[in-house]
C-alpha atoms as a PDB file:
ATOM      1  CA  UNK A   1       0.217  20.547  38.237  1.00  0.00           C
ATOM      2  CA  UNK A   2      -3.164  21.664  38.234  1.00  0.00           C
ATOM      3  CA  UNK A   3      -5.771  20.376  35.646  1.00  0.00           C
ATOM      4  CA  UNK A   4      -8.575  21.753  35.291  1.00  0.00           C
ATOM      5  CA  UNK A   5     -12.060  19.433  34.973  1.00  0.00           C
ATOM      6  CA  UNK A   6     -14.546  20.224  32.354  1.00  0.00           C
ATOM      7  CA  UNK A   7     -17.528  21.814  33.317  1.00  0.00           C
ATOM      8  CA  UNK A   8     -20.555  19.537  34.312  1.00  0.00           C
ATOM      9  CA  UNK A   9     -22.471  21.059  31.913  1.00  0.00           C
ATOM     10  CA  UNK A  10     -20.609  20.567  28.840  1.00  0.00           C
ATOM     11  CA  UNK A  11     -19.415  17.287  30.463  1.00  0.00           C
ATOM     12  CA  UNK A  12     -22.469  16.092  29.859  1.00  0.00           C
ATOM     13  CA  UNK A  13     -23.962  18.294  26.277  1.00  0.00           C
ATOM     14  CA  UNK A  14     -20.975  17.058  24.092  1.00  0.00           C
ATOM     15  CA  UNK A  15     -21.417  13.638  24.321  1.00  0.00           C
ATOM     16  CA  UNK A  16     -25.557  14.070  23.796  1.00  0.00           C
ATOM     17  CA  UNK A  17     -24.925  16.304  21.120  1.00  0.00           C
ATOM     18  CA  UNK A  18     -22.584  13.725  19.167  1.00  0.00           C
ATOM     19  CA  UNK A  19     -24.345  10.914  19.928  1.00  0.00           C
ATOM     20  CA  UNK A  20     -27.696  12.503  18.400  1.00  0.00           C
ATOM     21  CA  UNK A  21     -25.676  13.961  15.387  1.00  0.00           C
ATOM     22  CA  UNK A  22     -24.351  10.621  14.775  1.00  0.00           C
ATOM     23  CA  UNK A  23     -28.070   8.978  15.133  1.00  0.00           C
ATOM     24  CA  UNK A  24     -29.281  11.713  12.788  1.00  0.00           C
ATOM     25  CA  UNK A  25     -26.594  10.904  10.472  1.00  0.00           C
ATOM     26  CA  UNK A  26     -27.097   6.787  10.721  1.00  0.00           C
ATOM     27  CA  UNK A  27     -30.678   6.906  10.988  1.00  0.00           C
ATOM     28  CA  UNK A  28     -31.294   6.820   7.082  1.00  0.00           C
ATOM     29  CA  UNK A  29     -28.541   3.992   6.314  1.00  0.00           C
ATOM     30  CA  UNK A  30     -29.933   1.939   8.928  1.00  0.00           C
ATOM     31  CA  UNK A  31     -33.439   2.008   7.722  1.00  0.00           C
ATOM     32  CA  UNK A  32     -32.551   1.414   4.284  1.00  0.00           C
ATOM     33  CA  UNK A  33     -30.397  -1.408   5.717  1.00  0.00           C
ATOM     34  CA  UNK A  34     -33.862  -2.972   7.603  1.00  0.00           C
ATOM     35  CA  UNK A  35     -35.705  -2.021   4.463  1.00  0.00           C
ATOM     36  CA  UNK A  36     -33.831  -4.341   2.396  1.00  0.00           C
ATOM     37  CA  UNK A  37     -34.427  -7.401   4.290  1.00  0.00           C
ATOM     38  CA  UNK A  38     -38.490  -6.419   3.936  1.00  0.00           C
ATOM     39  CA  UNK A  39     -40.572  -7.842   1.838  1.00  0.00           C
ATOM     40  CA  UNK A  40     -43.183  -5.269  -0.385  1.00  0.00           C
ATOM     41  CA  UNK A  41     -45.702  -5.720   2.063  1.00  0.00           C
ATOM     42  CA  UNK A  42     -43.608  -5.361   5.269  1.00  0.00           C
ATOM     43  CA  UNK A  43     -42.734  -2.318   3.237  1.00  0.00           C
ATOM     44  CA  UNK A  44     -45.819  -0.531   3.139  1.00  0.00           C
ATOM     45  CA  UNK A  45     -47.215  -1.608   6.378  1.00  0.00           C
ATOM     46  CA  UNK A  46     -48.375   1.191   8.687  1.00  0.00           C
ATOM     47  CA  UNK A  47     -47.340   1.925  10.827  1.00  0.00           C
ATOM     48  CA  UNK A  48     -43.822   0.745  10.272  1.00  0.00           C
ATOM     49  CA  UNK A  49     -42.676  -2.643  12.370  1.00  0.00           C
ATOM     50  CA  UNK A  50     -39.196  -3.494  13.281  1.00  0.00           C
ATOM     51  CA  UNK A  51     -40.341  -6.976  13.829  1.00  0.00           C
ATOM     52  CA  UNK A  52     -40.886  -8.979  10.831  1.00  0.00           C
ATOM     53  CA  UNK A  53     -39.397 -12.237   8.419  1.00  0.00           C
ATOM     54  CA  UNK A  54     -36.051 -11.216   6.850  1.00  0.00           C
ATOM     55  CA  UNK A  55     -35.467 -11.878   3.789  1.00  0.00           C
ATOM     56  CA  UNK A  56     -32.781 -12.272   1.233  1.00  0.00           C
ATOM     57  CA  UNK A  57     -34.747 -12.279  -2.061  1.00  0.00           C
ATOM     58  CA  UNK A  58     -34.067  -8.784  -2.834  1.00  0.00           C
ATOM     59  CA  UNK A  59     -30.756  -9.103  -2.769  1.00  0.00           C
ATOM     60  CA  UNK A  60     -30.955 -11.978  -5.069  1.00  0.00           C
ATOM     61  CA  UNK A  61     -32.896 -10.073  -7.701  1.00  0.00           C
ATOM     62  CA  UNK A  62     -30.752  -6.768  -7.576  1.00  0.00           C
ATOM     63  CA  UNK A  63     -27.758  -8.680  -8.140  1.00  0.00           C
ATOM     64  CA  UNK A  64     -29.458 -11.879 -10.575  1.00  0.00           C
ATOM     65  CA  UNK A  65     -32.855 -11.028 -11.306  1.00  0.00           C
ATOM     66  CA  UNK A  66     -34.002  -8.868 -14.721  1.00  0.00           C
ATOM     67  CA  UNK A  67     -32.911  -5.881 -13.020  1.00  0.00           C
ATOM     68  CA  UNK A  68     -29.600  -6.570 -11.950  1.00  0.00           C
ATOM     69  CA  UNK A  69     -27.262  -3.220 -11.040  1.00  0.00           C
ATOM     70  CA  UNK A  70     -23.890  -5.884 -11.498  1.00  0.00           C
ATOM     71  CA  UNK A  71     -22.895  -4.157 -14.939  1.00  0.00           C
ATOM     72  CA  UNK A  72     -24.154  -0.785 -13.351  1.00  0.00           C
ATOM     73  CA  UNK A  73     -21.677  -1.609 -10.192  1.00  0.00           C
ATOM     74  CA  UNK A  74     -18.974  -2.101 -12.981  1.00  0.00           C
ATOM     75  CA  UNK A  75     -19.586   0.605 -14.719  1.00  0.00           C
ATOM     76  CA  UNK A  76     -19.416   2.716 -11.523  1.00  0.00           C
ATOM     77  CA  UNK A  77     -16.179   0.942 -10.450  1.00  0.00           C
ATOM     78  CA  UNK A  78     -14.896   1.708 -14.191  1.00  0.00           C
ATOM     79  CA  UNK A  79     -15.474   5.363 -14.201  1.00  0.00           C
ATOM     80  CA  UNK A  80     -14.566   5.801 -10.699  1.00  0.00           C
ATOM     81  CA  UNK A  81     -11.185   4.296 -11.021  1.00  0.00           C
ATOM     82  CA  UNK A  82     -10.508   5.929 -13.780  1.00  0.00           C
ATOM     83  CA  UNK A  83     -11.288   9.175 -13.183  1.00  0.00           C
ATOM     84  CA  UNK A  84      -9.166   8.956  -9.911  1.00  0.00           C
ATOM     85  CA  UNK A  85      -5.908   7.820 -11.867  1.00  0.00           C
ATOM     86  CA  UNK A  86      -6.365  10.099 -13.739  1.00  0.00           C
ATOM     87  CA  UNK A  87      -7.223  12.929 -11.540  1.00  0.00           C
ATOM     88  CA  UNK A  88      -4.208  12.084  -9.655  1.00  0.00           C
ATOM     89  CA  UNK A  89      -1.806  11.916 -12.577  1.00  0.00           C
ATOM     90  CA  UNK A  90      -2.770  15.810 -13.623  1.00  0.00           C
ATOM     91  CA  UNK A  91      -2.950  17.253  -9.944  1.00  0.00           C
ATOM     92  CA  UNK A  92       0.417  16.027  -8.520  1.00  0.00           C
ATOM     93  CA  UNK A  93       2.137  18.167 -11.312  1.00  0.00           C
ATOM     94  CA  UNK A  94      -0.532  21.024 -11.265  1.00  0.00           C
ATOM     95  CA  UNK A  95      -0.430  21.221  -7.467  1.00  0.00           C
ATOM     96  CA  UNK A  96       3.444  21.304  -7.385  1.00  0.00           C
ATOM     97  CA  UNK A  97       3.780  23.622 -10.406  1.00  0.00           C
ATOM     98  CA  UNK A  98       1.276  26.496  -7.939  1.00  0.00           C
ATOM     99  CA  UNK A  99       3.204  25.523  -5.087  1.00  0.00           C
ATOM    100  CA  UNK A 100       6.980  26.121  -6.069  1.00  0.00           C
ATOM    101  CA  UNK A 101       7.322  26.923  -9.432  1.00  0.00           C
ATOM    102  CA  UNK A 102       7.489  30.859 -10.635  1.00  0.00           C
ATOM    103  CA  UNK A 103       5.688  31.403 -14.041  1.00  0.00           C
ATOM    104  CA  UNK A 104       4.306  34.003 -16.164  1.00  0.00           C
ATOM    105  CA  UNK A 105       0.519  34.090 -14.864  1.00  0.00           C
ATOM    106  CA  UNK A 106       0.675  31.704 -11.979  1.00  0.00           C
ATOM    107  CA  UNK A 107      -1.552  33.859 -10.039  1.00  0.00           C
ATOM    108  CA  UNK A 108      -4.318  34.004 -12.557  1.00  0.00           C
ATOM    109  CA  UNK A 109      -3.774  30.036 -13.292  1.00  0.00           C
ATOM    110  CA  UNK A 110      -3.968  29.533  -9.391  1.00  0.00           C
ATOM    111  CA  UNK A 111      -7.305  31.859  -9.762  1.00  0.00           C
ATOM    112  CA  UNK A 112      -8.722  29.808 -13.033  1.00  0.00           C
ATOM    113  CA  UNK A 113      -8.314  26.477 -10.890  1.00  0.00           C
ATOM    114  CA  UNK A 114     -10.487  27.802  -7.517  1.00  0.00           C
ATOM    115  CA  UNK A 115     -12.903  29.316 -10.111  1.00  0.00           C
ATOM    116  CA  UNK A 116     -13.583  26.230 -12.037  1.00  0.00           C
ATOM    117  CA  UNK A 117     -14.188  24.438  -8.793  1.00  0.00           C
ATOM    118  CA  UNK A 118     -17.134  27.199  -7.494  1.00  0.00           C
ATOM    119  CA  UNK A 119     -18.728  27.038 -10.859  1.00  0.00           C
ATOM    120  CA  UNK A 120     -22.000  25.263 -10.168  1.00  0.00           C
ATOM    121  CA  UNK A 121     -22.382  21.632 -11.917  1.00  0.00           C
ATOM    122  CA  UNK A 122     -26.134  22.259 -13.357  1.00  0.00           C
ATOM    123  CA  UNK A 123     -25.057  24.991 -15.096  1.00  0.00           C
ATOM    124  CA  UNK A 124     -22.416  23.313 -17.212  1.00  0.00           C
ATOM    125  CA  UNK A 125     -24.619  20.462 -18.209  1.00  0.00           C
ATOM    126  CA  UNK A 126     -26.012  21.128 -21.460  1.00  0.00           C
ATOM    127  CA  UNK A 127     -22.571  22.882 -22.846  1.00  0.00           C
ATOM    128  CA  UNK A 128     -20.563  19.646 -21.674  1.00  0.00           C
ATOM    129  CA  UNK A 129     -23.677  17.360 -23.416  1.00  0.00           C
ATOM    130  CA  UNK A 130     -23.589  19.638 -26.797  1.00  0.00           C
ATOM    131  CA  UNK A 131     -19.847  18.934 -26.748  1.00  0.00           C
ATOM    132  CA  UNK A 132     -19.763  15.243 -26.120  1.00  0.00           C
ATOM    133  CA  UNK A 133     -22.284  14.953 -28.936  1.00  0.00           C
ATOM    134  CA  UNK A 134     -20.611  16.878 -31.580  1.00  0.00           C
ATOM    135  CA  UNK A 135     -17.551  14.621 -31.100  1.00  0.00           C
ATOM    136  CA  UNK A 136     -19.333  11.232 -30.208  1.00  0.00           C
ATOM    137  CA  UNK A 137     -18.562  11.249 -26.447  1.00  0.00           C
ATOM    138  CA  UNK A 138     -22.306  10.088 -24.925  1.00  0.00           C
ATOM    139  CA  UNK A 139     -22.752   7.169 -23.383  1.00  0.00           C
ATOM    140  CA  UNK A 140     -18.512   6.341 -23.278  1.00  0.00           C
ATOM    141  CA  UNK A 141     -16.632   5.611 -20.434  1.00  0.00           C
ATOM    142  CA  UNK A 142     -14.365   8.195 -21.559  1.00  0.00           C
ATOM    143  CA  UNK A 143     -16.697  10.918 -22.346  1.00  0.00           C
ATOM    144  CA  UNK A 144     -17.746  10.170 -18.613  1.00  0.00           C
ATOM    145  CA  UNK A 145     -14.616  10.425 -16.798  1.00  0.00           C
ATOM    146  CA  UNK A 146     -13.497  13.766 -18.794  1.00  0.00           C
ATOM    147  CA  UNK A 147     -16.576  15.051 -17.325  1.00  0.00           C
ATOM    148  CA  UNK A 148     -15.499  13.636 -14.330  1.00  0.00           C
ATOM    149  CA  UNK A 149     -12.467  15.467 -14.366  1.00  0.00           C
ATOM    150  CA  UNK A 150     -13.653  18.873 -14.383  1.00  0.00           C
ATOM    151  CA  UNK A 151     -15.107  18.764 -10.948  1.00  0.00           C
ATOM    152  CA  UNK A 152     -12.331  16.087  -8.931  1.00  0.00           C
ATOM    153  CA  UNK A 153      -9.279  17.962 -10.649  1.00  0.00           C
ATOM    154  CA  UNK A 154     -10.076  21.515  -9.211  1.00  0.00           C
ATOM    155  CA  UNK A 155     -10.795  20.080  -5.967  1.00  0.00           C
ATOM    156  CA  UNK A 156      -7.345  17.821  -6.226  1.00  0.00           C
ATOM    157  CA  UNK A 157      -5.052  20.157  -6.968  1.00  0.00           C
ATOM    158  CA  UNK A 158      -6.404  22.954  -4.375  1.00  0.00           C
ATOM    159  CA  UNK A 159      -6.609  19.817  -1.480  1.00  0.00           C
ATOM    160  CA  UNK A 160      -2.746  19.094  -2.601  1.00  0.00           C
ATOM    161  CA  UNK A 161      -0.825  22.477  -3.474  1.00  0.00           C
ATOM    162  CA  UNK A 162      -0.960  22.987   0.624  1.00  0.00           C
ATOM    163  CA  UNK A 163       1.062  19.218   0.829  1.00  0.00           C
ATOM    164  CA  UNK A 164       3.297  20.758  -1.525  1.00  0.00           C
ATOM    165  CA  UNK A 165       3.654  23.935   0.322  1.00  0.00           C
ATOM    166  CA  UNK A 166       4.296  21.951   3.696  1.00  0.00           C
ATOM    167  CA  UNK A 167       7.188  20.475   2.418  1.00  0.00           C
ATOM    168  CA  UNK A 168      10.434  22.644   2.866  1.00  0.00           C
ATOM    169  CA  UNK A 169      12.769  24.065   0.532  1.00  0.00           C
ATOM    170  CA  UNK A 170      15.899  22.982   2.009  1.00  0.00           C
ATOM    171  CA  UNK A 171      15.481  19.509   1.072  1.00  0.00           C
ATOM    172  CA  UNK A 172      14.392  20.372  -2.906  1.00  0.00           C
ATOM    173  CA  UNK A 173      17.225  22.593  -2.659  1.00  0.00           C
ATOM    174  CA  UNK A 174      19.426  19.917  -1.599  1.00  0.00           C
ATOM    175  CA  UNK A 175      18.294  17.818  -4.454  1.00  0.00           C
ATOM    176  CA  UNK A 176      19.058  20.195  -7.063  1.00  0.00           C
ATOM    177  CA  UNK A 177      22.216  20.847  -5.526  1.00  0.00           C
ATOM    178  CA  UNK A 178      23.047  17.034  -6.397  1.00  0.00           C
ATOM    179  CA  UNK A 179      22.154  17.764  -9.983  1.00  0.00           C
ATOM    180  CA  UNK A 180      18.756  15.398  -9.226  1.00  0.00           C
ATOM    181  CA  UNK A 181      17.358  17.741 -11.621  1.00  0.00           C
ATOM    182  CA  UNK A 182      13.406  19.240 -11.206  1.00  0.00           C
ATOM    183  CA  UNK A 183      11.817  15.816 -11.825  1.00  0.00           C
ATOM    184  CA  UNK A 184      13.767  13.750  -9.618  1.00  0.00           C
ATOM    185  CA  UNK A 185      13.570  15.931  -6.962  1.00  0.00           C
ATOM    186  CA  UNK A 186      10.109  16.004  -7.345  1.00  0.00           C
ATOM    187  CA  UNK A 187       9.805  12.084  -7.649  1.00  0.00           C
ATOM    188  CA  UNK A 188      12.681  11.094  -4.793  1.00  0.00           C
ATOM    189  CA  UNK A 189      11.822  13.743  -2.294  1.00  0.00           C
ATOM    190  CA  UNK A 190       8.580  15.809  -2.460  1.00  0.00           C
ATOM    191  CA  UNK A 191       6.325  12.475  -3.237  1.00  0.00           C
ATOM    192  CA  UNK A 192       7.317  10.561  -0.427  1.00  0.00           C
ATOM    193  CA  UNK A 193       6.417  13.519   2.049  1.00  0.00           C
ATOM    194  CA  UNK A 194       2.826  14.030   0.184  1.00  0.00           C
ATOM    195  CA  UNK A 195       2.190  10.511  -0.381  1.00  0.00           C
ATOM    196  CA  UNK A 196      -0.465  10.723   2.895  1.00  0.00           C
ATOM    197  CA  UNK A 197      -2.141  13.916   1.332  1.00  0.00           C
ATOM    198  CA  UNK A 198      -1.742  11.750  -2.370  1.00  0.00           C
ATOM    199  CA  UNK A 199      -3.661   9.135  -0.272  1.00  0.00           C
ATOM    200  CA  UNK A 200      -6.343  11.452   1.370  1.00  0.00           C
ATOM    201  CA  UNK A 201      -6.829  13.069  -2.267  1.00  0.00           C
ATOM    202  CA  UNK A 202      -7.433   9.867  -3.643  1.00  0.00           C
ATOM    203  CA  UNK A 203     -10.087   8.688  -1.489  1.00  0.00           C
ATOM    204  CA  UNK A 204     -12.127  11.782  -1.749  1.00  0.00           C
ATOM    205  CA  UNK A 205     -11.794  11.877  -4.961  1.00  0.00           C
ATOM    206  CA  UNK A 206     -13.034   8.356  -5.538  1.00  0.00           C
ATOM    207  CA  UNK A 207     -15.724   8.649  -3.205  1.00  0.00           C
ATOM    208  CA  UNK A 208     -17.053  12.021  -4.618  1.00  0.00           C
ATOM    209  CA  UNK A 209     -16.749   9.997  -8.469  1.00  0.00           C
ATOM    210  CA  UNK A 210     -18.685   6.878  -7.462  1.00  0.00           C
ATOM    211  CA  UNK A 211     -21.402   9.410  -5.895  1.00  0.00           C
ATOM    212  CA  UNK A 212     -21.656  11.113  -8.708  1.00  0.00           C
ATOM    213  CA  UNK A 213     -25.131  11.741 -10.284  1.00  0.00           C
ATOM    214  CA  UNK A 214     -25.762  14.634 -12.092  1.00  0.00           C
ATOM    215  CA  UNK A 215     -23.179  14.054 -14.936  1.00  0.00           C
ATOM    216  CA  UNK A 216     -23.666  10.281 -15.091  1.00  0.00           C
ATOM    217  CA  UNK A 217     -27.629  10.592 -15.575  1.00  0.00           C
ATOM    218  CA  UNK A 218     -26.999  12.920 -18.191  1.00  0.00           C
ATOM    219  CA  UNK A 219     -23.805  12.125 -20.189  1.00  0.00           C
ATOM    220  CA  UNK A 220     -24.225   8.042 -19.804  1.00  0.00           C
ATOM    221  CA  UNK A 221     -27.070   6.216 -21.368  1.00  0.00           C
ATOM    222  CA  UNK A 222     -27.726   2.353 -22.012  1.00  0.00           C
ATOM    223  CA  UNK A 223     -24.378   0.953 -22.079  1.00  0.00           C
ATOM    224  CA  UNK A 224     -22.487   2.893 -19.394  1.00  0.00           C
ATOM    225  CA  UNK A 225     -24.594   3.881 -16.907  1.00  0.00           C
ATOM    226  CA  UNK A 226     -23.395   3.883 -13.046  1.00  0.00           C
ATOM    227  CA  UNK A 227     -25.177   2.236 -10.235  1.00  0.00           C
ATOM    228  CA  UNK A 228     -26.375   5.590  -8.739  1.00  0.00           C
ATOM    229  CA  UNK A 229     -28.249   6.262 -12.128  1.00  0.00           C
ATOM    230  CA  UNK A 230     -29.078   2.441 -11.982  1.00  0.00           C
ATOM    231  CA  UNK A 231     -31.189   2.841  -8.885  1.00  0.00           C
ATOM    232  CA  UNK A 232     -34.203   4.352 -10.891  1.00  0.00           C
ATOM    233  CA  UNK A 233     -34.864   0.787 -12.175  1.00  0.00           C
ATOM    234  CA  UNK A 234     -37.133   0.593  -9.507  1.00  0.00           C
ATOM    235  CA  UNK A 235     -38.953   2.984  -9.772  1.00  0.00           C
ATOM    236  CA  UNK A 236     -41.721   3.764 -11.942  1.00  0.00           C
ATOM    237  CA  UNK A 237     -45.127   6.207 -12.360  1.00  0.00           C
ATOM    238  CA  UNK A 238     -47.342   2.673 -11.172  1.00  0.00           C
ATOM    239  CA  UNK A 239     -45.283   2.148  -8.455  1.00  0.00           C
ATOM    240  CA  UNK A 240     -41.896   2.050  -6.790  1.00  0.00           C
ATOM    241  CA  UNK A 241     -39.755  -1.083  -5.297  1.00  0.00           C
ATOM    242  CA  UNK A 242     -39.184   0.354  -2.461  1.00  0.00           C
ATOM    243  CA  UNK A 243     -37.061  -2.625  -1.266  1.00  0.00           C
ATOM    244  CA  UNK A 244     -35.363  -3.796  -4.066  1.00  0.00           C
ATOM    245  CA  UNK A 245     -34.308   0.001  -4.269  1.00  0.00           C
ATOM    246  CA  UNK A 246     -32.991  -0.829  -0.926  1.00  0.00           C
ATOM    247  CA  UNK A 247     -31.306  -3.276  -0.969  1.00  0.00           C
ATOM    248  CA  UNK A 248     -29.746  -1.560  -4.320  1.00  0.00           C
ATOM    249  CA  UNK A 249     -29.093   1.318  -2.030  1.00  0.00           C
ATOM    250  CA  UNK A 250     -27.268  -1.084   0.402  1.00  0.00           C
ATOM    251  CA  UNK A 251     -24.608  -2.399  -2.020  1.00  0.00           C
ATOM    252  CA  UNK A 252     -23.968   0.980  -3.734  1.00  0.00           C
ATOM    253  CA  UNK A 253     -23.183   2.140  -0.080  1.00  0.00           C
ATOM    254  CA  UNK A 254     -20.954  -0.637   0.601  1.00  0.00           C
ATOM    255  CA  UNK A 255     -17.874   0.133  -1.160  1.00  0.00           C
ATOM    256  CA  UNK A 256     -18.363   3.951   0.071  1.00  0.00           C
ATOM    257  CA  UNK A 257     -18.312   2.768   3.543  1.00  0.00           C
ATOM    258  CA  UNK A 258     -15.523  -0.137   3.286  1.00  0.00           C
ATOM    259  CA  UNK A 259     -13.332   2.358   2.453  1.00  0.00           C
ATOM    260  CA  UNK A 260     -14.475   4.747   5.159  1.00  0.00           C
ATOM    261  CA  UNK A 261     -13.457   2.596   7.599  1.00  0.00           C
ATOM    262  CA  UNK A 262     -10.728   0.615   6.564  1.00  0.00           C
ATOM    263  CA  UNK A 263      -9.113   4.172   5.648  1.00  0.00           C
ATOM    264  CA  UNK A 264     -10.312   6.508   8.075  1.00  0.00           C
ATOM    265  CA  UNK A 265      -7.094   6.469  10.180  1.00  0.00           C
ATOM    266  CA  UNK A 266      -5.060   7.222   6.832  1.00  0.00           C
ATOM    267  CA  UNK A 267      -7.718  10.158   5.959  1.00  0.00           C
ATOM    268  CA  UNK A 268      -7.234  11.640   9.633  1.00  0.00           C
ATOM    269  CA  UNK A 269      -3.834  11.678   9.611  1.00  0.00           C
ATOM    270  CA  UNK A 270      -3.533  12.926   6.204  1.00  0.00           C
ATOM    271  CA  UNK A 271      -5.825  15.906   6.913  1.00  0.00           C
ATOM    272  CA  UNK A 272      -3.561  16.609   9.881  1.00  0.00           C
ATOM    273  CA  UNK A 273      -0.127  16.117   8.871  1.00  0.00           C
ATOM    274  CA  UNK A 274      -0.444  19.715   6.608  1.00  0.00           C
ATOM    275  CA  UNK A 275      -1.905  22.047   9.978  1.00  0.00           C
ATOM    276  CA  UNK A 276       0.676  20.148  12.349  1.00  0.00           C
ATOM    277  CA  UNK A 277       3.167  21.479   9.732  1.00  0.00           C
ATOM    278  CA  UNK A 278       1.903  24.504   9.484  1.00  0.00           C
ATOM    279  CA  UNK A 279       1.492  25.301  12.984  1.00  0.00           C
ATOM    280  CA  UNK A 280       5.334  24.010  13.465  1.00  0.00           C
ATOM    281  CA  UNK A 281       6.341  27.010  10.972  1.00  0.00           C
ATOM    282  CA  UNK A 282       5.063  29.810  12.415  1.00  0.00           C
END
């Protein structure tokens, strides 16, 4: 057997490329990282040193000083949890519903779902804020994660209906045949074959929720507002913190990039599972 070796040329270009995407990508998180170990003057020395006195009082006034982001972290952990349960709980029946079930409409329902997901988030601002008004719904948790909702939800249901579709009919058929009835098929058979896509679906969605900015600058206020909304605390028209917004920066990131890597084996093999499938079929 013959194999063939790659060509010098690209031998050599595809690890350059990726390394330079990857600094690209890095280069920002790292700076903030040194940033937040600066002090105001290390700050705004030019030009910029990577030699200077660490130091850990920015940390200590982020998380204990007057401007602490702690309740902002909470309120970001609140609304992100929350609108991932309960994105979950609504796709997993939404996503099976367009994947096996035949109903009056199900194309245009199907249709309605991918269209609510292109609509552009600016432009449904001020309706969603007029709304949450009338009924009391600013500056609430749960005014915040129905907001929430309408972008994760789309993208949920669309990311799981092709877990659903992976999964084949013989064994719901089988189930029903046993009198396990549409539920409990559904609960003893088709979850445990999604549960890695369930997984994937949750972490994006979670991620994309504690991210969030646009709605949570908007629909939260004093008493629930996330840490992404919490950075602008340090900044001001006199001047801006530049590293107590880092090191702000730095712990927002944190739980983004825990997750990342404590999960990015579960993520890759949940985003594979449905084209290895799908490959087997044809």
């Amino acid at each position: 057997m013959i194999v063939a070796k790659p060509h010098p040329i690209r031998a050599i270009a595809v690890p350059v490329l990726t390394g330079a995407a990857l600094a690209i990508w890095a280069f920002p998180v790292l700076w903030a990282l040194l940033t937040s170990f600066k002090t105001e003057r290390d700050v705004l020395a030019y030009p910029p040193s990577l030699i200077f006195t660490p130091t850990l009082a920015n940390y200590h006034d982020v998380l204990f000083g007057a401007t602490s982001i702690v309740p902002n972290l909470w309120s970001s952990v609140i609304v992100a949890v929350g609108a991932t349960f309960f994105t979950v709980v609504f796709a997993v029946p939404a996503a099976y519903a367009l994947a096996r079930l035949r109903y009056p409409a199900k194309r245009a329902s199907g249709f309605y779902v991918l269209a609510t997901q292109m609509l552009p988030p600016v432009g449904l601002i001020i309706p969603y804020y007029l709304v949450l008004q009338r009924v009391g719904g600013l500056d609430t948790y749960f005014g915040l994660i129905l907001i929430d909702l309408t972008l994760t939800l789309p993208f949920a249901i669309w990311l799981m209906v092709s877990y659903f579709e992976d999964v084949p009919l013989e064994m719901e058929e089988a189930a029903l045949l046993d009198r396990a009835g549409r539920f409990g098929a559904l609960w003893h058979v088709i979850l445990p074959q999604v549960r890695g896509g369930i997984a994937v679906t949750t972490i994006f969605v979670f991620l994309n929720t504690w991210n969030e900015f646009l709605f949570a600058v908007v629909i939260g206020g004093n008493r629930v507002r996330p840490v992404t909304v919490a950075m602008f605390n340090f900044m001001s028209v006199e001047q801006t913190q530049w590293a107590r917004l880092a090191a702000g920066a730095t712990l927002a990131m944190l739980p983004v990039i825990l997750i990342g890597l404590f999960a990015q084996r579960h993520i890759v093999k949940g985003l594979t599972v449905g084209a290895v499938k799908g490959g087997g079929r044809r």
